[in-house]
C-alpha atoms as a PDB file:
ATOM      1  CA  UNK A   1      15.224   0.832  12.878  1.00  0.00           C
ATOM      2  CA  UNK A   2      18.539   2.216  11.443  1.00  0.00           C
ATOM      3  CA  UNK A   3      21.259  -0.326  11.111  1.00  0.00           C
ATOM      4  CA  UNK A   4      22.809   1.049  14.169  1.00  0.00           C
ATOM      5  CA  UNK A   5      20.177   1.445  16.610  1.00  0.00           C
ATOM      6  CA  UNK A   6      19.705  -0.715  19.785  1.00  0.00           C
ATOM      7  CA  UNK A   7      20.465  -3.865  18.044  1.00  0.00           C
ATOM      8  CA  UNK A   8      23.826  -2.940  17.726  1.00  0.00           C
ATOM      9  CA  UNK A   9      24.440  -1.564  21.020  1.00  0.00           C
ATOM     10  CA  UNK A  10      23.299  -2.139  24.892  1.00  0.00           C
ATOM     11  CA  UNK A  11      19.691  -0.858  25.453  1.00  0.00           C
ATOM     12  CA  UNK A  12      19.452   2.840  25.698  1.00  0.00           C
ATOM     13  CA  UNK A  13      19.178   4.691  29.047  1.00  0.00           C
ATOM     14  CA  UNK A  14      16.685   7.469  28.544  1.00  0.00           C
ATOM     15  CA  UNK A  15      18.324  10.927  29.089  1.00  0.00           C
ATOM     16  CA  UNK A  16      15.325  13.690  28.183  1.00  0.00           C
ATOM     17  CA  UNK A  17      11.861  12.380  27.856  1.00  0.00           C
ATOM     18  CA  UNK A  18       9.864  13.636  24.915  1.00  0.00           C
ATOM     19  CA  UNK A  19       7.844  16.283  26.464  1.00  0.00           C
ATOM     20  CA  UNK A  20       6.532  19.740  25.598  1.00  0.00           C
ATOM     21  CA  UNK A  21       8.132  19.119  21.752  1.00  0.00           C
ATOM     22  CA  UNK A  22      11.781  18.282  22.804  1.00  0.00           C
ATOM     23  CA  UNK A  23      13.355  15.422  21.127  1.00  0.00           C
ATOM     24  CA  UNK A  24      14.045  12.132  23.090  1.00  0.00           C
ATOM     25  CA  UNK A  25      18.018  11.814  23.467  1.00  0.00           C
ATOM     26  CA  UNK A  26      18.626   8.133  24.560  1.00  0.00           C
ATOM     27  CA  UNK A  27      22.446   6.830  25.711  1.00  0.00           C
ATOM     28  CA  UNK A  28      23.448   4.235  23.523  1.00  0.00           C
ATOM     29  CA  UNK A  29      26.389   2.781  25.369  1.00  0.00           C
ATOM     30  CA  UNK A  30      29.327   5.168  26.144  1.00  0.00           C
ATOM     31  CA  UNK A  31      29.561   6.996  22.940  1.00  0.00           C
ATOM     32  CA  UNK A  32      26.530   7.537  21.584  1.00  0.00           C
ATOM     33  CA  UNK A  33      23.245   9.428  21.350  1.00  0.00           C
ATOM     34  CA  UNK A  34      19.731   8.691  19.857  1.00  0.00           C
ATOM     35  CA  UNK A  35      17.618  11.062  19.388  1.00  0.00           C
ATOM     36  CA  UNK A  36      14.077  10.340  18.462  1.00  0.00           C
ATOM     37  CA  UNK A  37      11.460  13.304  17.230  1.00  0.00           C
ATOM     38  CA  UNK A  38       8.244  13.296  19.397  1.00  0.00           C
ATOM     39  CA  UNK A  39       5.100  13.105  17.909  1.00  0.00           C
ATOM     40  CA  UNK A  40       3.998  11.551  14.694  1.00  0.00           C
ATOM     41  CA  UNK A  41       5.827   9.519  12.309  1.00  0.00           C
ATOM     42  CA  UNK A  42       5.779  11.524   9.428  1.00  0.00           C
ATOM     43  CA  UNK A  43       7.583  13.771   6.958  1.00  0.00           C
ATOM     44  CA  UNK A  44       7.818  16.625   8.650  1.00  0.00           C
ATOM     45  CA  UNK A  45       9.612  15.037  11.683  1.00  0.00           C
ATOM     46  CA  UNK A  46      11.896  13.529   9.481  1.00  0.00           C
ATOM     47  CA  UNK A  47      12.477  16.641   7.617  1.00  0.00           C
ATOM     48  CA  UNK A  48      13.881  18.236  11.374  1.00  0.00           C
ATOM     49  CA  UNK A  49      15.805  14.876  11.501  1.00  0.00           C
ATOM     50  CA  UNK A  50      17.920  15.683   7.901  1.00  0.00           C
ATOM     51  CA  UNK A  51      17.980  19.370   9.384  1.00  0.00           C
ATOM     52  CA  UNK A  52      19.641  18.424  12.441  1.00  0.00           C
ATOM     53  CA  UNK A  53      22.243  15.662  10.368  1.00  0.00           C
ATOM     54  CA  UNK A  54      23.083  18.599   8.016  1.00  0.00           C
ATOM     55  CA  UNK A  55      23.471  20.671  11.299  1.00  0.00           C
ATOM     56  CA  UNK A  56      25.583  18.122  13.168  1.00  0.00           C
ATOM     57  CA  UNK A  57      28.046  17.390  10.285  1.00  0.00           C
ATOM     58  CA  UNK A  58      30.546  20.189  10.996  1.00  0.00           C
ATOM     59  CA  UNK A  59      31.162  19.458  14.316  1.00  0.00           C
ATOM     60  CA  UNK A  60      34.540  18.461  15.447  1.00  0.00           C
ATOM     61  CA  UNK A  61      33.396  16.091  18.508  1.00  0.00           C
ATOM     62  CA  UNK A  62      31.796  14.035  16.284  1.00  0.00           C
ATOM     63  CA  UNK A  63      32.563  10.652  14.280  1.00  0.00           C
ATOM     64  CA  UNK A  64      29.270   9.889  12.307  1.00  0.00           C
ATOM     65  CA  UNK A  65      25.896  10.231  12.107  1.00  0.00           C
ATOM     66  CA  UNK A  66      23.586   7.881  11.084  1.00  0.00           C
ATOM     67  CA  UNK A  67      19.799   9.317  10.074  1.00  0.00           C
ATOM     68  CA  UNK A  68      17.040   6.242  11.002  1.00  0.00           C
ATOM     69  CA  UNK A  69      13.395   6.895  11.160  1.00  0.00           C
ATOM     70  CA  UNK A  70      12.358   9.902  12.385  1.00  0.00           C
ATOM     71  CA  UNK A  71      15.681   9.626  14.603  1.00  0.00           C
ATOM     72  CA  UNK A  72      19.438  10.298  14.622  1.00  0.00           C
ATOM     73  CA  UNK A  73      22.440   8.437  15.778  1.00  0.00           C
ATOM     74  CA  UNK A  74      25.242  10.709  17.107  1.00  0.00           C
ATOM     75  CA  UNK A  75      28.334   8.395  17.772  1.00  0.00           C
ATOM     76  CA  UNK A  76      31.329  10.842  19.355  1.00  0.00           C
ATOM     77  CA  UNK A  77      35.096  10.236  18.647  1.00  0.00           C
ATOM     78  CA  UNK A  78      35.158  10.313  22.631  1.00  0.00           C
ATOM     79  CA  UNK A  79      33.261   9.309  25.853  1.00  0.00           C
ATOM     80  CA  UNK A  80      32.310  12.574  26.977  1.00  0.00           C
ATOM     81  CA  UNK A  81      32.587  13.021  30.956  1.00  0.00           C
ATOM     82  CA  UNK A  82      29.140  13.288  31.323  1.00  0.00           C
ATOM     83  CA  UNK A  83      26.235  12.785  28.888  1.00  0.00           C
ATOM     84  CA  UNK A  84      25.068  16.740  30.562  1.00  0.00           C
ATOM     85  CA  UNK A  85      26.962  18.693  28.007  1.00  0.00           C
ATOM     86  CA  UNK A  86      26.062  16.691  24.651  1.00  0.00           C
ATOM     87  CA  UNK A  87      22.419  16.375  25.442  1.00  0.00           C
ATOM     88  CA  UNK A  88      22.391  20.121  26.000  1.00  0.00           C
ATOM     89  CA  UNK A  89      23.919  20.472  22.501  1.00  0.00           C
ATOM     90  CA  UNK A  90      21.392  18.072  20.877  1.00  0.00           C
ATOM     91  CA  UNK A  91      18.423  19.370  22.471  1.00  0.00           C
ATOM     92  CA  UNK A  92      19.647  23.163  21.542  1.00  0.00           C
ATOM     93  CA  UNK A  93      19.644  22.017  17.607  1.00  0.00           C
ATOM     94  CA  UNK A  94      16.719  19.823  17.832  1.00  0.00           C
ATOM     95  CA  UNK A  95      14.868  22.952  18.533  1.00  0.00           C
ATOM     96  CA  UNK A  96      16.694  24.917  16.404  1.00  0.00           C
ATOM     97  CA  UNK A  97      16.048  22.377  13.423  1.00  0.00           C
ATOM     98  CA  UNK A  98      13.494  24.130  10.785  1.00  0.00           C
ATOM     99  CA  UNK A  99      13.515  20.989   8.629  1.00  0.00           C
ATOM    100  CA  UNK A 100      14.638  20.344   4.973  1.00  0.00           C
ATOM    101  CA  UNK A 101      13.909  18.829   1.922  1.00  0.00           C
ATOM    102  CA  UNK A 102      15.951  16.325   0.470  1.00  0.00           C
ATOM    103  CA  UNK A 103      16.337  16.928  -3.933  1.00  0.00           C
ATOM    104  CA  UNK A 104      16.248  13.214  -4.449  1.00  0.00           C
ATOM    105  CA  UNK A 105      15.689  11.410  -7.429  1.00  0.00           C
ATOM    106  CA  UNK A 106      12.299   9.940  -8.995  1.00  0.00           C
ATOM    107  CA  UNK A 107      12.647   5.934  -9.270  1.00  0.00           C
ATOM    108  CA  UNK A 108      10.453   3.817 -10.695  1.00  0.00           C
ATOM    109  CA  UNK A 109      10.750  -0.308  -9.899  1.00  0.00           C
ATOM    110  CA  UNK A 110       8.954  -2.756 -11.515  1.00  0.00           C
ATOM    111  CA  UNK A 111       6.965  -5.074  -9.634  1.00  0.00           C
ATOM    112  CA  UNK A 112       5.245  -8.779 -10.582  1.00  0.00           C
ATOM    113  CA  UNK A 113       2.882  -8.872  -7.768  1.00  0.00           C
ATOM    114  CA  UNK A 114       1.825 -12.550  -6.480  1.00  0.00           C
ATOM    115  CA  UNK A 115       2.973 -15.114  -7.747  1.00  0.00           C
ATOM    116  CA  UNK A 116       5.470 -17.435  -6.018  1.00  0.00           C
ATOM    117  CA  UNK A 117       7.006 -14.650  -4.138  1.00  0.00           C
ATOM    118  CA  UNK A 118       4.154 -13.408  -2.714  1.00  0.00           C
ATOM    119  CA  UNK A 119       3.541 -15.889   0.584  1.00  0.00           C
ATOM    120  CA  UNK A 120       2.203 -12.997   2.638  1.00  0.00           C
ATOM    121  CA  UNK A 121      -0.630 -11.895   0.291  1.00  0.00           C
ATOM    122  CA  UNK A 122      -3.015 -14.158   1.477  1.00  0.00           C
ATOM    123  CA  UNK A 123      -2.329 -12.940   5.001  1.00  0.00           C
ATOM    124  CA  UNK A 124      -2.463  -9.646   4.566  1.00  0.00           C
ATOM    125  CA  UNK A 125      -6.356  -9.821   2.711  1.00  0.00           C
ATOM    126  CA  UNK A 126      -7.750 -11.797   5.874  1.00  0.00           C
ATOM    127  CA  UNK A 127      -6.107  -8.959   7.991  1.00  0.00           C
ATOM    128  CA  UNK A 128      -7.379  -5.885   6.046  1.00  0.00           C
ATOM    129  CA  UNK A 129     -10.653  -6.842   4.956  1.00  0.00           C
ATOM    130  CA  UNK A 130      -9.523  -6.265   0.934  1.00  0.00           C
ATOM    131  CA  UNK A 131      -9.227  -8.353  -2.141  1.00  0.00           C
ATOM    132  CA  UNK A 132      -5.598  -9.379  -3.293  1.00  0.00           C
ATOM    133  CA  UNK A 133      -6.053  -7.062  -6.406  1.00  0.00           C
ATOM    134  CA  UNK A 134      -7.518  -4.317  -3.862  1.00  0.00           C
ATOM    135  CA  UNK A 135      -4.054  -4.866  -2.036  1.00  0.00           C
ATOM    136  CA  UNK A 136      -2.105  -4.795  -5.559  1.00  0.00           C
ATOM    137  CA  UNK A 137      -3.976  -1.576  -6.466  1.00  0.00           C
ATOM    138  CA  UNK A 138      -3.447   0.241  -3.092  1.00  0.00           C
ATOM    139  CA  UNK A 139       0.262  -0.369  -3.026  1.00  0.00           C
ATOM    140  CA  UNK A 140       1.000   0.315  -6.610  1.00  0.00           C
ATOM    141  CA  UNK A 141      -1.291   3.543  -6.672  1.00  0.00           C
ATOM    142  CA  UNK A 142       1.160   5.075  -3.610  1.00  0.00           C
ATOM    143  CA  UNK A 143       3.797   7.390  -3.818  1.00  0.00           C
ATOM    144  CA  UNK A 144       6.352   6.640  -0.908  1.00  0.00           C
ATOM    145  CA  UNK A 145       9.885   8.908   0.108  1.00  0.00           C
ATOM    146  CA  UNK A 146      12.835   7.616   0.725  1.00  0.00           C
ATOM    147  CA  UNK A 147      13.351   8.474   4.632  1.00  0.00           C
ATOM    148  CA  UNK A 148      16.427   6.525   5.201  1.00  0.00           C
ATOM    149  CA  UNK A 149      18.762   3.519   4.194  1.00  0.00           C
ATOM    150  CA  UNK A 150      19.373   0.913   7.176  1.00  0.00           C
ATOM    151  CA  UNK A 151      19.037  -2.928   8.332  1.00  0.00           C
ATOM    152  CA  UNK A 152      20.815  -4.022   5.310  1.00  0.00           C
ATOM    153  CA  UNK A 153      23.272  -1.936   2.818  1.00  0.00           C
ATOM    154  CA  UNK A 154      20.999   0.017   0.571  1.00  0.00           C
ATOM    155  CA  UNK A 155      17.553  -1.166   1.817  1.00  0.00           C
ATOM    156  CA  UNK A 156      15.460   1.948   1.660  1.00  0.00           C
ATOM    157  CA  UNK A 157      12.230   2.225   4.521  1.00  0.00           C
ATOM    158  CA  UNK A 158       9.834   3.828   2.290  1.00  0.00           C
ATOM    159  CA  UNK A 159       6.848   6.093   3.896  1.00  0.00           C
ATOM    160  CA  UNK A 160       3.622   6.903   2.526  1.00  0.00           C
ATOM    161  CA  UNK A 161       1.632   3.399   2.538  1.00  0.00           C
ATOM    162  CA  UNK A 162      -2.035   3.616   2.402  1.00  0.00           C
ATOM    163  CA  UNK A 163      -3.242   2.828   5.939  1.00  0.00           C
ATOM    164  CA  UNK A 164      -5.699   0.191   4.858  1.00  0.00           C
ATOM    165  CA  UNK A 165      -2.773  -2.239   3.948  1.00  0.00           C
ATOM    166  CA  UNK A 166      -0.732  -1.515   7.162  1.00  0.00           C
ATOM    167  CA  UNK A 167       0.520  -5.221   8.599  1.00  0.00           C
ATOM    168  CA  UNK A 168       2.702  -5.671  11.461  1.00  0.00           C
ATOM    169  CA  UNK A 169       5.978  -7.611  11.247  1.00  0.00           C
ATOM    170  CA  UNK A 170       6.241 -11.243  11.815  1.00  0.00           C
ATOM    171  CA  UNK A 171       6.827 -12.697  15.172  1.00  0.00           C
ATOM    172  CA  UNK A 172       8.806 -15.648  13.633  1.00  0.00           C
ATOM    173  CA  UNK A 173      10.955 -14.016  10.608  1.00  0.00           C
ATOM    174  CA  UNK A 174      10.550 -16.181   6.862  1.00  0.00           C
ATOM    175  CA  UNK A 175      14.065 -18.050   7.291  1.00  0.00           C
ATOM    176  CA  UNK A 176      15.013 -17.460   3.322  1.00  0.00           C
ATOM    177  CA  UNK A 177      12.740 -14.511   1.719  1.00  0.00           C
ATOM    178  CA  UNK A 178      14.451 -14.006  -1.782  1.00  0.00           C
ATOM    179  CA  UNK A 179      16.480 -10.754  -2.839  1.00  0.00           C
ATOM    180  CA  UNK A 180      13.524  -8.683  -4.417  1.00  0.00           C
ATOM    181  CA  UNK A 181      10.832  -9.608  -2.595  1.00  0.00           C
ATOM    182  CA  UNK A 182       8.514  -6.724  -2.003  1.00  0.00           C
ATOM    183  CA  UNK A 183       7.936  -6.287   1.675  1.00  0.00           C
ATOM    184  CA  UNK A 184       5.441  -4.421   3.913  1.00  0.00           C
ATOM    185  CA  UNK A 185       6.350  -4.073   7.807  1.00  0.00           C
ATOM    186  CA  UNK A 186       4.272  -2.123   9.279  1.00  0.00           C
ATOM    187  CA  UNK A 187       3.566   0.947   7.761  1.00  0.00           C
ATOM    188  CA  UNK A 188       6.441   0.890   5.707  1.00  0.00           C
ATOM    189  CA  UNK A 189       7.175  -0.772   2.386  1.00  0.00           C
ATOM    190  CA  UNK A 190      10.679  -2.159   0.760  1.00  0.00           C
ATOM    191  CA  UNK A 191      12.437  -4.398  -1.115  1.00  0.00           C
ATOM    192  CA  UNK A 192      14.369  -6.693   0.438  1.00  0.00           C
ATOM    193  CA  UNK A 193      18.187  -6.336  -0.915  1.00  0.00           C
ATOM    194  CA  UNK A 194      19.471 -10.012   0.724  1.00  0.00           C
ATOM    195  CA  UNK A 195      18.341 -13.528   0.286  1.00  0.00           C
ATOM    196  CA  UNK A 196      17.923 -14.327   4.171  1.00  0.00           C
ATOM    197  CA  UNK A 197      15.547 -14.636   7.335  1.00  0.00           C
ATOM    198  CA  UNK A 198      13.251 -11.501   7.182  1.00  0.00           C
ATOM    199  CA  UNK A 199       9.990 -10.483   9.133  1.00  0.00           C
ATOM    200  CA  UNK A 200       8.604  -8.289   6.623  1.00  0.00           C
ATOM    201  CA  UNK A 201       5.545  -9.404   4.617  1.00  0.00           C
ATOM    202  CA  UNK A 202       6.098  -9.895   0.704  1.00  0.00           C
ATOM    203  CA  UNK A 203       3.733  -9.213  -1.531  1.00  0.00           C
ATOM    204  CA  UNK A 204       5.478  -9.148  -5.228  1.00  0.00           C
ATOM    205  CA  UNK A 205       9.197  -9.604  -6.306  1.00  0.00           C
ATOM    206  CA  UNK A 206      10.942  -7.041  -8.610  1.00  0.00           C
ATOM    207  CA  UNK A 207      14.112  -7.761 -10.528  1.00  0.00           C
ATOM    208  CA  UNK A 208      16.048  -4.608  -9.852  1.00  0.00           C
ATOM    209  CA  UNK A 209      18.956  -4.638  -7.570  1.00  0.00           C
ATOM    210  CA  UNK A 210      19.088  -2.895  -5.083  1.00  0.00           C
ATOM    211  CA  UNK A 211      22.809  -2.660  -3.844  1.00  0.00           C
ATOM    212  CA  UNK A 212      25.540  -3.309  -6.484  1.00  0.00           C
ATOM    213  CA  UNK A 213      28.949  -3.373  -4.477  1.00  0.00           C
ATOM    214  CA  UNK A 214      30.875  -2.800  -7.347  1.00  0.00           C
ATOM    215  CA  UNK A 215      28.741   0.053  -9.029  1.00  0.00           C
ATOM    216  CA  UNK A 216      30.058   3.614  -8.615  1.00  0.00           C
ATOM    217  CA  UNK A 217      26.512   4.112  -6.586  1.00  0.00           C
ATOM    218  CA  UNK A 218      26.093   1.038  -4.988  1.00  0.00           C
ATOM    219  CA  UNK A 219      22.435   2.015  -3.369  1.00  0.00           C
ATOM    220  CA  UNK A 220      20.067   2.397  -6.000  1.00  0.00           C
ATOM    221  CA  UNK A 221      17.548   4.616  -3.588  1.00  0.00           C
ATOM    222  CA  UNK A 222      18.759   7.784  -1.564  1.00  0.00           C
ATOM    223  CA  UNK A 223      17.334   9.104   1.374  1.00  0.00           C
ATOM    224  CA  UNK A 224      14.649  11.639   0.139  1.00  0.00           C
ATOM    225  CA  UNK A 225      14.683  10.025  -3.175  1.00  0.00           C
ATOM    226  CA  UNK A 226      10.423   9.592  -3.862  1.00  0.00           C
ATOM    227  CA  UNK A 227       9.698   5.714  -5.055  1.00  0.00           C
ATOM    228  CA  UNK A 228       6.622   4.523  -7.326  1.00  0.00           C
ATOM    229  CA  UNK A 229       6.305   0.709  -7.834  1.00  0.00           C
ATOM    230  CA  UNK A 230       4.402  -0.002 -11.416  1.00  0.00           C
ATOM    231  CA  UNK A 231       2.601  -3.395 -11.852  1.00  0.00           C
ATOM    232  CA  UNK A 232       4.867  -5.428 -14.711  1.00  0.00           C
ATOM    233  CA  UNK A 233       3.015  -8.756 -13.970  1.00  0.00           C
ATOM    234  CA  UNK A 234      -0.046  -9.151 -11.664  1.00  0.00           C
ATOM    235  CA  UNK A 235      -0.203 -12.992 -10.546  1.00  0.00           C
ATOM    236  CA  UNK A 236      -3.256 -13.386  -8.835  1.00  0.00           C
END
């Protein structure tokens, strides 16, 4: 979820359903628009999403745009008279949306998998079936993008894990999971950039820092930067 999805607003009133390949476009309070890409959560639906950002930007009637998952935020700078006219216009360049590529960066983290940090390992073998070093190898073997930055300032939801070491997110969030854990929720992976509750599942810590407020970039990842995660310390 981008940081300023439904958590951040009342709960959406659905204004086109996703049928026949039209994006979903979702009322999110007075001002602003969701829309989600039908079909699969992948690359090439979030390609159309930086499309339609890059499409949106110019446009007067908006305020900001905020790319999530596969989705868009469109907040206006006013509450249109009728939601008619800007789901029209949303629809029109979701179609017209070819998709892009992002030139991000190549980023490398290093990782100490297990250890102390790691308190979801154990979970995460009795769920998949695998060893803890079949785990380690599977995660550190992947090659993930960069699809956007959200939830916290510059935590990056990475795509591209390995199927086999998908685990859903906790029903009851750790209270205090450390800045650097390595996380899996779902089929996404991070690293956690805050010391705080958190219902993804860590399986490794790494010492870089993820958001420096004070550096001139204070987000080390980008959205279509591509992230690899080598194995500095295996702690099994």
């Amino acid at each position: 979820m981008s940081v300023l999805q439904t958590a951040a607003f009342p709960s959406p009133s659905a204004v086109v359903p996703d049928t026949d390949g039209l994006a979903k476009i979702s009322a999110i309070g007075t001002r602003a628009f969701l829309v989600e890409a039908p079909g699969a959560f992948d690359l090439p639906n979030q390609r159309r999403i930086w499309a339609l950002s890059h499409a949106l930007e110019a446009r007067g009637e908006i305020a900001e745009i905020v790319p999530g998952m596969t989705n868009l935020l469109v907040i206006l700078k006013e509450t249109p008279d009728g939601p008619e006219g800007i789901t029209h216009l949303l629809q029109e360049e979701w179609r017209r949306a070819q998709g892009v590529d992002l030139a991000g960066r190549e980023i490398e983290i290093a990782v100490t998998y297990g250890g102390e940090h790691a308190s979801d390992l154990p979970a995460l073998c009795d769920l998949s079936g695998l060893s803890d070093r079949e785990v380690v190898r599977i995660h550190h073997e992947g090659t993930y993008r960069v699809f956007a930055l959200g939830s916290a300032p510059g935590f990056g939801y990475l795509h591209g894990l390995d199927p086999r070491i998908h685990m859903p997110r906790k029903t009851v969030p750790s209270l205090n999971m450390v800045r650097g854990c390595v996380t899996i929720g779902g089929m996404q992976t991070g690293v956690a950039v805050l010391t705080g509750p958190n219902g993804w599942n860590s399986i490794g810590f790494a010492e870089l820092q993820m958001f420096d407020p004070l550096a001139a970039a204070p987000a080390v990842m980008a959205p279509g930067d591509t992230v690899r995660f080598r194995p500095e310390r295996i702690e099994l």
